[in-house]
Protein backbone atom coordinates (compact mmCIF):
# COMPACT_ATOMS: atom_id res chain seq x y z
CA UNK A 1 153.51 103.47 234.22
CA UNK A 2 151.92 101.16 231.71
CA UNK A 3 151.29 97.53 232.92
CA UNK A 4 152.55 94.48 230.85
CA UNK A 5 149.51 91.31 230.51
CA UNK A 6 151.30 89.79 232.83
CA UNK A 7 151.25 92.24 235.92
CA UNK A 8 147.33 93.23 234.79
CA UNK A 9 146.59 89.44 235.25
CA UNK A 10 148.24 89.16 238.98
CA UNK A 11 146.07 92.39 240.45
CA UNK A 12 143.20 91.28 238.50
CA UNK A 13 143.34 87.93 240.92
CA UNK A 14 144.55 90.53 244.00
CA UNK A 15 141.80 92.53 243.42
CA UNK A 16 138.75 90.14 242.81
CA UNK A 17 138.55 89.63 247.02
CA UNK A 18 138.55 93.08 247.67
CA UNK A 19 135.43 95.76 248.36
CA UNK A 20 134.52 98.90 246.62
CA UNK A 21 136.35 101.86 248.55
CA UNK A 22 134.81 104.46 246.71
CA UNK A 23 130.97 104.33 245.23
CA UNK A 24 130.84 107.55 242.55
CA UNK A 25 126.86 108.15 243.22
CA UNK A 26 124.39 109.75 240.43
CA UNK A 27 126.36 113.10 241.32
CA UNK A 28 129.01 111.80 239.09
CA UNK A 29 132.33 112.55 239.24
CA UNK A 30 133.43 115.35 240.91
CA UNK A 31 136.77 116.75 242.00
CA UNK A 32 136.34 116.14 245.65
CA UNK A 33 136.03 112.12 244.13
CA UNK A 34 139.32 112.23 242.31
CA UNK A 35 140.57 113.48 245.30
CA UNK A 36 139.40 110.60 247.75
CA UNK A 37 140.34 107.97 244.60
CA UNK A 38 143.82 110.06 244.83
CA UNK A 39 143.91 109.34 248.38
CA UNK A 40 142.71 105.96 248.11
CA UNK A 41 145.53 104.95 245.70
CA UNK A 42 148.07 106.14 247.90
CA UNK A 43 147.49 104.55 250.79
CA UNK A 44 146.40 100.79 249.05
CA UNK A 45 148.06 100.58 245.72
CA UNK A 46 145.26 98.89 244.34
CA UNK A 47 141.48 99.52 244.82
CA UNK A 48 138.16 98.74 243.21
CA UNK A 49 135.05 101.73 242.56
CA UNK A 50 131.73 101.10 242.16
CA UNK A 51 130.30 103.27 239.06
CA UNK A 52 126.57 103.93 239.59
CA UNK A 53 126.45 105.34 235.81
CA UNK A 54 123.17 104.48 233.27
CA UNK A 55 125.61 103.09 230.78
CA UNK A 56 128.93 101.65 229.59
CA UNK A 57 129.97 104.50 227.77
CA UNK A 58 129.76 106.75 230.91
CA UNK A 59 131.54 104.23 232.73
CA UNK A 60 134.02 104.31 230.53
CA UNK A 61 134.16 107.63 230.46
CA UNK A 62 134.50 107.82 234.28
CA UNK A 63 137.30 105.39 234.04
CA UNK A 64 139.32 107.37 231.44
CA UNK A 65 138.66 110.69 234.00
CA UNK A 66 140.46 108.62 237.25
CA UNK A 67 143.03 107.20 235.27
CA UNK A 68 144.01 110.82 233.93
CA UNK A 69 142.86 112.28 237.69
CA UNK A 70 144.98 110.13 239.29
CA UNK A 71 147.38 108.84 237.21
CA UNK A 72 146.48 105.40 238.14
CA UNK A 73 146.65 102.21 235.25
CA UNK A 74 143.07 100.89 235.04
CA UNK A 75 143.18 97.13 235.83
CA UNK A 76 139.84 95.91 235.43
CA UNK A 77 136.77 96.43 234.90
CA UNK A 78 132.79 94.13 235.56
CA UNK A 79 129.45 95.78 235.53
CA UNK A 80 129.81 98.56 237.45
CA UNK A 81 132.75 97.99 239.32
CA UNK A 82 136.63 98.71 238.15
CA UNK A 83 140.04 98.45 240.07
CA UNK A 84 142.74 100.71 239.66
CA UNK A 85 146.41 100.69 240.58
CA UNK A 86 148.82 102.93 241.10
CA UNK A 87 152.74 102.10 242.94
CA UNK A 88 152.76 103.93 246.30
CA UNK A 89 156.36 105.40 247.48
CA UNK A 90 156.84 102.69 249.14
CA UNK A 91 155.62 99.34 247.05
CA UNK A 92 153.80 96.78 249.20
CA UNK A 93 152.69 94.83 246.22
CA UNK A 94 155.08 93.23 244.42
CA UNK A 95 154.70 93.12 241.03
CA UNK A 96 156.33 90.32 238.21
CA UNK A 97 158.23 91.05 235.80
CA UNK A 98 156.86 92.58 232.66
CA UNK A 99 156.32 90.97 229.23
C-alpha cells in the first residue's frame, strides 16, 4: 500500500506523541528485529524505532530493510528515530482519503 501526502501528513501528527517500541542497538538489524518490528506493526498499526546507526546512510538503509521486512510504508523519519505503518486486519486508525 503506498500512502497519498495526505494520509503521510495525518500519522506524521499521530505519531509525533508516541515512544520508540523498538531501539535497533549497534548489533544492527537482525532477523529476530524484523520479526519484533513485524510483530509490532500488527498489533499498533503505526510505530516509531529508534536507529542507533553512525550515519544517515545506514539509517536509511535500515529503513529501506523494515519497509521491505515488513512490508510496512515508512512515514517519517528525525535523527534517529522513524515511524512506520502498516493496516492491521482489523483497521483501528482511520485513514483520509487519498490524493
Amino acid at each position: 500500500m503506498s500512502l497519498s501526502q495526505n494520509q503521510r501528513r495525518h500519522l506524521r501528527k499521530l505519531a509525533h506523541h508516541l515512544k520508540p517500541v523498538v531501539i535497533i542497538g549497534n548489533a544492527g538489524l537482525a532477523e529476530n528485529v524484523i520479526a519484533e518490528i513485524d510483530s509490532a506493526l500488527a498489533h499498533h498499526e503505526l510505530i516509531k524505532v529508534r536507529l542507533n546507526a553512525g550515519d544517515k546512510q545506514e539509517r536509511q538503509s535500515m529503513i529501506d530493510a523494515i519497509v521491505a521486512g515488513t512490508g510496512a510504508d515508512w512515514v517519517l523519519s528525525i535523527g534517529h528515530i522513524a515511524a512506520f505503518y502498516r493496516t492491521a486486519e482489523e483497521p483501528r486508525i482511520p485513514l483520509p482519503k487519498g490524493s
